[in-house]
Protein backbone atom coordinates (compact mmCIF):
# COMPACT_ATOMS: atom_id res chain seq x y z
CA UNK A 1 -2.96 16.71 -14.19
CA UNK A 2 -0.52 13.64 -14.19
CA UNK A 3 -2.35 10.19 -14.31
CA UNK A 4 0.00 8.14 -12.99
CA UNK A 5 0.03 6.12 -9.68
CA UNK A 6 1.53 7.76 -6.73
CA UNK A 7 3.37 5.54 -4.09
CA UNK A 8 3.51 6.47 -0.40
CA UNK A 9 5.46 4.79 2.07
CA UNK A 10 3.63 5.52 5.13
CA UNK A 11 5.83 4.81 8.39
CA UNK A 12 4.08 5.08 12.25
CA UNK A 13 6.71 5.46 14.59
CA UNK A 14 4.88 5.28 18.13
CA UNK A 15 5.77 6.64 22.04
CA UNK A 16 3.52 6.27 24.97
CA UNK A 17 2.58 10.29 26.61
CA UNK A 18 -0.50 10.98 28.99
CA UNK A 19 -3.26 12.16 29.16
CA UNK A 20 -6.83 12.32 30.88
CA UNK A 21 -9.10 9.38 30.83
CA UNK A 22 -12.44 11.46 29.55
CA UNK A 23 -13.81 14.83 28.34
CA UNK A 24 -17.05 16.65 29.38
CA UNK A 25 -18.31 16.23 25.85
CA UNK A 26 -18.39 11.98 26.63
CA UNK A 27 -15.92 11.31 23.87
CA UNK A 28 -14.02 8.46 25.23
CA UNK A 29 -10.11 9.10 25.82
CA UNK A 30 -7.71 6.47 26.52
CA UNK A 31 -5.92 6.22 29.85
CA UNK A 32 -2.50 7.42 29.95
CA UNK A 33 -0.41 3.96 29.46
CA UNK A 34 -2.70 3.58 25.82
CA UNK A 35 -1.95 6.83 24.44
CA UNK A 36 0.62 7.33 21.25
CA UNK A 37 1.64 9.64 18.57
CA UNK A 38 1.55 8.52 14.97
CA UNK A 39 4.19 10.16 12.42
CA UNK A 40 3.56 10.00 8.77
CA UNK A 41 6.02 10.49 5.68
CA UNK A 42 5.63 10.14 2.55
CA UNK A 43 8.39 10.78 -0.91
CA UNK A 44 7.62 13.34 -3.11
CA UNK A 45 9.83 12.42 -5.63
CA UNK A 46 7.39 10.89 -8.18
CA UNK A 47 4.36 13.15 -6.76
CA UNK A 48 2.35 15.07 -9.41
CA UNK A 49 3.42 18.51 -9.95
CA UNK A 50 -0.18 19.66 -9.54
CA UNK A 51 -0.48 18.58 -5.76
CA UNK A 52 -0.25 22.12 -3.92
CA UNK A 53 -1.48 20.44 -0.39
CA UNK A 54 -1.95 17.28 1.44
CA UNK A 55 -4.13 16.56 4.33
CA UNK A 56 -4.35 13.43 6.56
CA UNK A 57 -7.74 12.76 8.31
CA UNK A 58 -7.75 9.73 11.27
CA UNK A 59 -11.01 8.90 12.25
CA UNK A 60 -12.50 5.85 15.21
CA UNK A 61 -15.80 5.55 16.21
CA UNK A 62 -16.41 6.94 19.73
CA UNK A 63 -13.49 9.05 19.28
CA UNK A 64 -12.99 12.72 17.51
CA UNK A 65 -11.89 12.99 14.28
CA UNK A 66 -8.66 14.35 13.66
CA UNK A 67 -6.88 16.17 10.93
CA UNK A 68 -3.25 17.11 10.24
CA UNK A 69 -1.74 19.28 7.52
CA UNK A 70 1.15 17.57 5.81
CA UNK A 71 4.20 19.89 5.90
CA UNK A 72 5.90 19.78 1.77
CA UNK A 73 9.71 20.07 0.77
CA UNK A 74 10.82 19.23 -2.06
CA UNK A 75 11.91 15.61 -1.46
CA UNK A 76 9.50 14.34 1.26
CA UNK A 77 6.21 15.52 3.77
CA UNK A 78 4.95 14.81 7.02
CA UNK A 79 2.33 14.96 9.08
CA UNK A 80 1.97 14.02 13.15
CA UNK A 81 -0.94 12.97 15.08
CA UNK A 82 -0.01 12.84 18.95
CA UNK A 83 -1.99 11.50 21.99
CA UNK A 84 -4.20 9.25 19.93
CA UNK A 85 -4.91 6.03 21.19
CA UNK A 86 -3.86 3.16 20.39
CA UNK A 87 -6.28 0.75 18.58
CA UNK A 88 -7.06 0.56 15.03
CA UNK A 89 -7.80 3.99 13.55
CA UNK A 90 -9.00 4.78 9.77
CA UNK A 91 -6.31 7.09 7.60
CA UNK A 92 -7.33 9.05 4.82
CA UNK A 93 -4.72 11.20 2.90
CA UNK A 94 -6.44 13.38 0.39
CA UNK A 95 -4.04 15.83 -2.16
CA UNK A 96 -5.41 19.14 -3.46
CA UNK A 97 -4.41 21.61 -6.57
CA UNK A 98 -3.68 25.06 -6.26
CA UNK A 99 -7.62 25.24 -6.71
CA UNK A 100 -8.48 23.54 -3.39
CA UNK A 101 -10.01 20.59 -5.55
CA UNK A 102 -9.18 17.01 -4.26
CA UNK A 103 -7.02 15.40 -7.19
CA UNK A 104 -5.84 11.95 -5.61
CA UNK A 105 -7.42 10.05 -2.60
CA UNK A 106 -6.23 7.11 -0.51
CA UNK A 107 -7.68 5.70 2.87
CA UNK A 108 -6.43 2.69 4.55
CA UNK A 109 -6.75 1.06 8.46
CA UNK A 110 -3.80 1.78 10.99
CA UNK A 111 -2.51 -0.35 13.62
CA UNK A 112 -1.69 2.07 16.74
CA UNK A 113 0.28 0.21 18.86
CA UNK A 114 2.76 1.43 21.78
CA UNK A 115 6.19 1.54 21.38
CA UNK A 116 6.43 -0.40 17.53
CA UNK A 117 6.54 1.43 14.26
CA UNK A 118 3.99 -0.17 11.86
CA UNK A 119 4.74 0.09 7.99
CA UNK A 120 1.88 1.05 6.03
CA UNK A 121 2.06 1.40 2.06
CA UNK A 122 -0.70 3.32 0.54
CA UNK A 123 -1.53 4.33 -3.06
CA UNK A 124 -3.24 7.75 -3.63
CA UNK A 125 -4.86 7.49 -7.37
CA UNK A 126 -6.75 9.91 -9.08
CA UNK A 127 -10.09 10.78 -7.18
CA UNK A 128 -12.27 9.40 -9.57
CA UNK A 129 -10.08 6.32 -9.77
CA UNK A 130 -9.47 2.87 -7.91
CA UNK A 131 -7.73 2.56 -4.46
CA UNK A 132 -5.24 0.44 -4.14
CA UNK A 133 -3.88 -0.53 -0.30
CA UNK A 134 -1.34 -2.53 1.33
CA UNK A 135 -0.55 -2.69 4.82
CA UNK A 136 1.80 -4.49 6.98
CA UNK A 137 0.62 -4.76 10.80
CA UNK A 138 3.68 -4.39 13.09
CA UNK A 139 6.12 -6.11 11.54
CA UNK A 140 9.69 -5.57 10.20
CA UNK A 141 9.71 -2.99 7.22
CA UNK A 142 11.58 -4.55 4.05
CA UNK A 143 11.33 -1.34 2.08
CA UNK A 144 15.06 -1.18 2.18
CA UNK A 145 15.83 -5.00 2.50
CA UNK A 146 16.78 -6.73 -0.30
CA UNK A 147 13.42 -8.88 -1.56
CA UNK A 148 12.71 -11.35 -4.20
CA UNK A 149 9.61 -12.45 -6.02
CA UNK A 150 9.19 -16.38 -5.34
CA UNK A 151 6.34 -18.02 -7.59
CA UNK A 152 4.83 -21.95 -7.01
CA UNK A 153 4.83 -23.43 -10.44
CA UNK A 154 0.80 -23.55 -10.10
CA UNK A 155 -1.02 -20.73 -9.75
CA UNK A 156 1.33 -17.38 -9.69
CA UNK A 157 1.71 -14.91 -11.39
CA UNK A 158 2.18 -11.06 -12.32
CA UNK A 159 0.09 -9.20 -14.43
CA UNK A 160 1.04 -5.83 -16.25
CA UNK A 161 -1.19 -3.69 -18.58
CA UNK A 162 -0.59 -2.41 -22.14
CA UNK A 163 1.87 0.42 -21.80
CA UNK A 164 3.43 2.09 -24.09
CA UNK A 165 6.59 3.01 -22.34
CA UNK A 166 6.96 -0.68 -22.60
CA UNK A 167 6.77 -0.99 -26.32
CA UNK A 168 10.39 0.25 -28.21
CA UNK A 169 11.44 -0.96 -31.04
CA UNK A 170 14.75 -1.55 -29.98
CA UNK A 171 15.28 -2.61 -26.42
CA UNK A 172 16.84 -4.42 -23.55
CA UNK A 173 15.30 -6.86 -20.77
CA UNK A 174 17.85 -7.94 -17.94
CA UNK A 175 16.47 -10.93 -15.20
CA UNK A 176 17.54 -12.40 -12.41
CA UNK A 177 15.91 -16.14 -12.51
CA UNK A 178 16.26 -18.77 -9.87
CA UNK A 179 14.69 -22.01 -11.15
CA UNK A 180 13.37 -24.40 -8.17
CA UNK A 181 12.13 -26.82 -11.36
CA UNK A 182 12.62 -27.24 -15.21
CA UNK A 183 10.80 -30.37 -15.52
CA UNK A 184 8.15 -28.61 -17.46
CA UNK A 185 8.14 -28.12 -21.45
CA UNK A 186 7.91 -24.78 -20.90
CA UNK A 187 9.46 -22.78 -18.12
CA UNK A 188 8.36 -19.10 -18.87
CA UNK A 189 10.13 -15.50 -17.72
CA UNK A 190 8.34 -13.27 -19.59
CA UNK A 191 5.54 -13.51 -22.16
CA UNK A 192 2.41 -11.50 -23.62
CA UNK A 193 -0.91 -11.98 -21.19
CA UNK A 194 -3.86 -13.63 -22.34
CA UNK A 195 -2.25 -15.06 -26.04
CA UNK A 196 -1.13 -18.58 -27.24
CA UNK A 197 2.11 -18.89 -28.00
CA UNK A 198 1.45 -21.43 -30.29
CA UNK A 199 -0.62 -19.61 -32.89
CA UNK A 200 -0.52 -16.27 -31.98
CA UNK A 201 1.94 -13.57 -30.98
CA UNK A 202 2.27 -9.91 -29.24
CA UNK A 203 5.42 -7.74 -28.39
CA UNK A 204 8.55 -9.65 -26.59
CA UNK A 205 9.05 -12.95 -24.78
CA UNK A 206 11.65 -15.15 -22.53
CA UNK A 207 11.06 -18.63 -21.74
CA UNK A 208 12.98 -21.51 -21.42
CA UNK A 209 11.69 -24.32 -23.66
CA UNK A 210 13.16 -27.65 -22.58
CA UNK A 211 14.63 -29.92 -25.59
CA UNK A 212 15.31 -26.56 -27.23
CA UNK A 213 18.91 -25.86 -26.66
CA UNK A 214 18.68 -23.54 -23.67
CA UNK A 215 16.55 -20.21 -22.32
CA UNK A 216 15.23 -18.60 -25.39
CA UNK A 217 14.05 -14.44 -26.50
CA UNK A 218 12.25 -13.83 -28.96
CA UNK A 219 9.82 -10.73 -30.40
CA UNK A 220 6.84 -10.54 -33.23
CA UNK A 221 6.78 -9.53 -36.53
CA UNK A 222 3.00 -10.05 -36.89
CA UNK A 223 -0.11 -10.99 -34.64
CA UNK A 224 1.04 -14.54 -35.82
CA UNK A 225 3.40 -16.77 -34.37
CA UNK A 226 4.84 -18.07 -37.33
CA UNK A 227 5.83 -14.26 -38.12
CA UNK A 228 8.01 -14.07 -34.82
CA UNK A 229 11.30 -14.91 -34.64
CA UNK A 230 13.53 -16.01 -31.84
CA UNK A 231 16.62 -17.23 -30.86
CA UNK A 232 18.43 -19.55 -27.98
CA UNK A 233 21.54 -19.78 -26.28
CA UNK A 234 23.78 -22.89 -26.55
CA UNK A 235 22.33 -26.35 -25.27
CA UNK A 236 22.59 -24.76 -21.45
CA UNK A 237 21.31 -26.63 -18.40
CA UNK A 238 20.45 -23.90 -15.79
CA UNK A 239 20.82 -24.79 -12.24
CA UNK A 240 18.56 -25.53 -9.71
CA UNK A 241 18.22 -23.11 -6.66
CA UNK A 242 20.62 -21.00 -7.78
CA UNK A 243 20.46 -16.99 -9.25
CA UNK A 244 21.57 -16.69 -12.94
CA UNK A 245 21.44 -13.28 -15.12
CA UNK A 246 19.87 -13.27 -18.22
CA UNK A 247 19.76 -10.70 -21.17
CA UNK A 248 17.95 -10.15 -24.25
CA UNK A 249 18.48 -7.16 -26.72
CA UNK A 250 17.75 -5.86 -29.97
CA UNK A 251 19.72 -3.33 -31.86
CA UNK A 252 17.31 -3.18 -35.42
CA UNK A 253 19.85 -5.25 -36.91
CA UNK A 254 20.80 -8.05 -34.44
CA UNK A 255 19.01 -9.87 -31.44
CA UNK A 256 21.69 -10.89 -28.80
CA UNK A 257 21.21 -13.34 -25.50
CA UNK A 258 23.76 -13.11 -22.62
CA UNK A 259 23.66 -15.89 -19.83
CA UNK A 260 25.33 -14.34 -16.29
CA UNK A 261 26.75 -11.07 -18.76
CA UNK A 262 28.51 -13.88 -21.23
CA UNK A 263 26.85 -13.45 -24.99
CA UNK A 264 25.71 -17.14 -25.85
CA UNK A 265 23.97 -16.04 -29.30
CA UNK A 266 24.05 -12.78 -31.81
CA UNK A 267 21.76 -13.63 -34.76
CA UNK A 268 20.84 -11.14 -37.52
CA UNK A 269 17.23 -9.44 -38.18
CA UNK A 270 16.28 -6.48 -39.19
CA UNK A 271 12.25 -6.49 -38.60
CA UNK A 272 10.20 -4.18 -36.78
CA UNK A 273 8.68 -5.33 -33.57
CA UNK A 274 4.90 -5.70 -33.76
CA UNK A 275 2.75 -4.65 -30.81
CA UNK A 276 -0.63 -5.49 -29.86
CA UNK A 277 -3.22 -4.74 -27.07
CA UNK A 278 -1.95 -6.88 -24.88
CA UNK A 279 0.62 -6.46 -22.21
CA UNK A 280 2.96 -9.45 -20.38
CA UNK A 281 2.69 -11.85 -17.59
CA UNK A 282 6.03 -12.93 -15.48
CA UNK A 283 5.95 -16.25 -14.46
CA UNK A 284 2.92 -17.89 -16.92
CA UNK A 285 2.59 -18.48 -20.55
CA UNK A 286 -0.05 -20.23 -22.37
CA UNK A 287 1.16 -22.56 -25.29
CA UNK A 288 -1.59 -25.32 -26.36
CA UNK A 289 0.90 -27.33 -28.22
CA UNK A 290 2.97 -28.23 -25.15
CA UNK A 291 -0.48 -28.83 -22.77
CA UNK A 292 -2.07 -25.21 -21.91
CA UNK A 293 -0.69 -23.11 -18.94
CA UNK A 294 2.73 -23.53 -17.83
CA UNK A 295 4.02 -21.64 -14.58
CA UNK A 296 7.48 -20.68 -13.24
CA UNK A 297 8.49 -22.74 -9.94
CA UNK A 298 11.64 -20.11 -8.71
CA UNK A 299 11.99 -16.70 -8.27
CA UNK A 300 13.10 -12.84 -10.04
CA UNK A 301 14.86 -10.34 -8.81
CA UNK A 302 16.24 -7.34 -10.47
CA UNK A 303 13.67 -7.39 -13.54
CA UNK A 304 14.88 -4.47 -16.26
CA UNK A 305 13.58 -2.84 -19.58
CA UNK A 306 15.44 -0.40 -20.99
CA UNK A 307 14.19 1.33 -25.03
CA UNK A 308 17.80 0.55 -26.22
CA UNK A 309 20.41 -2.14 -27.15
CA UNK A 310 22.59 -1.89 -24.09
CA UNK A 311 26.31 -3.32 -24.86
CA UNK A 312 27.44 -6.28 -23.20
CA UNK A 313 30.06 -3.76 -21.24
CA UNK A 314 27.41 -1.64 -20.26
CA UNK A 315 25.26 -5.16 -19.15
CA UNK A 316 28.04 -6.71 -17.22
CA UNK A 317 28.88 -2.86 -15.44
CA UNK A 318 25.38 -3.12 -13.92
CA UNK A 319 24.87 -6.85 -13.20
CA UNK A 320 25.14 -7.28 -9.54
CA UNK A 321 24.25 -3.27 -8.52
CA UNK A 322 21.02 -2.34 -7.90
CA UNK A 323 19.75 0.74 -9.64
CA UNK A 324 17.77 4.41 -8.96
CA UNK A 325 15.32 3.82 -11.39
CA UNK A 326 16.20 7.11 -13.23
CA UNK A 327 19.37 5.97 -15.64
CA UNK A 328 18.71 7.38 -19.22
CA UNK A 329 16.79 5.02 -21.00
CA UNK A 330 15.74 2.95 -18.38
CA UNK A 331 11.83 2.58 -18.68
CA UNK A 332 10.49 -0.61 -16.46
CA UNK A 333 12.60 -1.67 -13.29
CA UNK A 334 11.51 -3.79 -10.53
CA UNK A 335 13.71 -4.86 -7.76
CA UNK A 336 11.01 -6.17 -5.63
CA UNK A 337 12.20 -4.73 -2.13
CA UNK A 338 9.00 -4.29 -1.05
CA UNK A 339 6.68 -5.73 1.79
CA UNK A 340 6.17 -9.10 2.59
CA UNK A 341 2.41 -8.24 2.41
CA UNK A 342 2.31 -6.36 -0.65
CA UNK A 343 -0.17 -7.58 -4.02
CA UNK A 344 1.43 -5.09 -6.14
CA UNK A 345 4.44 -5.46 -7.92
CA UNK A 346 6.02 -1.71 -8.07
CA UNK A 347 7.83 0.01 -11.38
CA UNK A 348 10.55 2.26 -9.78
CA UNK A 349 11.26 4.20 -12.81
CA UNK A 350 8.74 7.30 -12.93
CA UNK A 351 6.32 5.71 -15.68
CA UNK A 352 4.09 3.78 -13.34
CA UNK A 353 4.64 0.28 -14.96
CA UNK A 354 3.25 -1.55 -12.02
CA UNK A 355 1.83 -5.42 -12.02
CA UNK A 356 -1.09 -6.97 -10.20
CA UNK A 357 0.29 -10.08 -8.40
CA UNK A 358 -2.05 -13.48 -8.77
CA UNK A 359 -2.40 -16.57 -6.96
CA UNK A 360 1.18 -18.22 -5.43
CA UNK A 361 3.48 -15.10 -5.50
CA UNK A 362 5.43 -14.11 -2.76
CA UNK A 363 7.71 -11.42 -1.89
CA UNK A 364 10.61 -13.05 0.18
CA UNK A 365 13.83 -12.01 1.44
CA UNK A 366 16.69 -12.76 -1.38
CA UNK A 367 18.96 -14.08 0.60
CA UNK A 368 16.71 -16.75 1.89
CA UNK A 369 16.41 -18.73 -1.46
């Protein structure tokens, strides 16, 4: 059975019907003008190939508990509930293997409300796994708007785990930064969670380091930071409130930096990357030498690791389009067009790389910054 997380989109599209006002059995039923149906969808794209059926359960105290059989193509399922009430009703999906055994489980509270459709985004992990929920009540989906992450300079944050995915030896990380503030020693992208960057080191890191010349990238040889090496563009003030492009790669013989698709440095090295237990933060680093924590005050969009050296041609072909999340090589994207509401930064590639979002982050329209 496939481990990884499986992302539903979950959309309630709603129509008042009628019906009676009771049963004999004392059930309670909603008058007429309260009744609505509830539609739900869900991609199958990145669904487990052991899933043979799906079941959605809604359940309210005082009225019957109902159950729907998701129909499964290929691409997408569904399942309807109609003349339900409106009113805030408990939704459990529940997947099953050819076996009839329940392999993922998700439950989450629906809005039912006349005439609106109410985005819901729920995650079905494995059974004997955590849940992890999301819901937006009623309000304008952004699933298909174009969304930023904004961060406060104080608190926020993004948290992904070790992966492996995440770990080649020669790679490619593309950004789209917005700085609100460089006042800061350190202004940090990218760097490994839970280290300092003063003594110690672990996989790959961006950060701009003021006095240093410009936005810098640089990757370990060792667990220590004196075995790292990095490198900087040209002294390069980035403006304020305004998106810039950066990329970082690293062929096994050279590590190059490109500012808006424009290579600023190529310098030689030929080490291997070293990689620890620990996986990276956006928007925080830790570096005792400059004064502790240090926190991005801006935003990302467009975040991109590839497990290859991509060529400043193939960089500057992709810079302003967004992408499917299935090009060759591609193995960590995050656009961010997600809900306002949302606590979990999503990988749309099909390896799962997803981040746990801490303190002041925000997903925000793009086009508002």
């Amino acid at each position: 059975m496939k481990t990884q997380i499986w992302s539903l989109l979950i959309l309630g599209a709603f129509c008042v019907s009628s019906c009676g006002k009771f049963n004999s059995g004392g059930i309670v039923r909603a008058p007429a003008a309260s009744k609505s149906s509830l539609k739900i969808g869900l991609s199958m794209k990145n669904a487990p190939s052991d899933v043979a059926s799906i079941i959605g359960v809604l359940s309210r105290e005082g009225y019957d508990t109902l159950r729907s059989a998701f129909t499964i193509s290929d691409d997408f399922a569904t399942c309807s509930f109609t003349q339900i009430a409106v009113g805030t009703w408990h939704l459990q999906v529940s997947a099953y293997n050819s076996s009839n055994v329940m392999t993922y489980f998700g439950s989450t509270e629906v809005e039912v409300l006349p005439g609106q459709t109410t985005p819901v985004s729920l995650t079905l992990n494995p059974a004997t796994g955590s849940i992890s929920i999301t819901v937006t009540w009623g309000g304008q989906d952004t699933s298909s708007t174009d969304m930023a992450l904004l961060f406060d300079g104080q608190s926020g944050e993004v948290v992904f785990p070790v992966s492996r995915s995440l770990q080649p030896q020669q790679l490619t990380i593309e950004m789209k930064v917005l700085l609100q503030d460089t006042s800061n020693s350190v202004v940090p992208f990218l760097a490994p969670t839970g280290i300092d960057l003063w003594n110690s080191a672990d996989g790959y890191c961006v950060l701009f380091m003021k006095g240093s010349g410009g936005p810098g990238f640089s990757f370990s040889k060792g667990v220590s930071s004196t075995e790292g090496i990095g490198t900087t563009g040209p002294l390069y003030n980035p403006p304020l409130n305004t998106w810039i492009s950066l990329g970082c790669t690293y062929d096994g013989h050279y590590m190059c930096f490109y500012i808006n698709g424009q290579m600023a440095v190529k310098q030689a090295d030929t080490t291997s990357i070293y990689y620890g237990d620990h996986g990276f933060s956006l928007g925080r680093a830790f570096q005792s030498y400059f004064g502790g924590s240090f926190y991005l005050k801006g935003a990302f969009d467009e975040l991109r690791i590839w497990n290859y050296a991509r060529t400043q041609s193939e960089i500057d072909s992709t810079l302003n389009k967004e992408l499917s999340g299935h090009e060759a090589g591609l193995v960590g994207y995050w656009n961010f067009n997600q809900n306002s509401s949302d606590t979990e930064v999503l990988d749309r590639t099909d390896n799962g790389n997803n981040g746990q979002m801490i303190g002041g982050v925000r997903f925000v329209p793009a086009d508002s910054l």
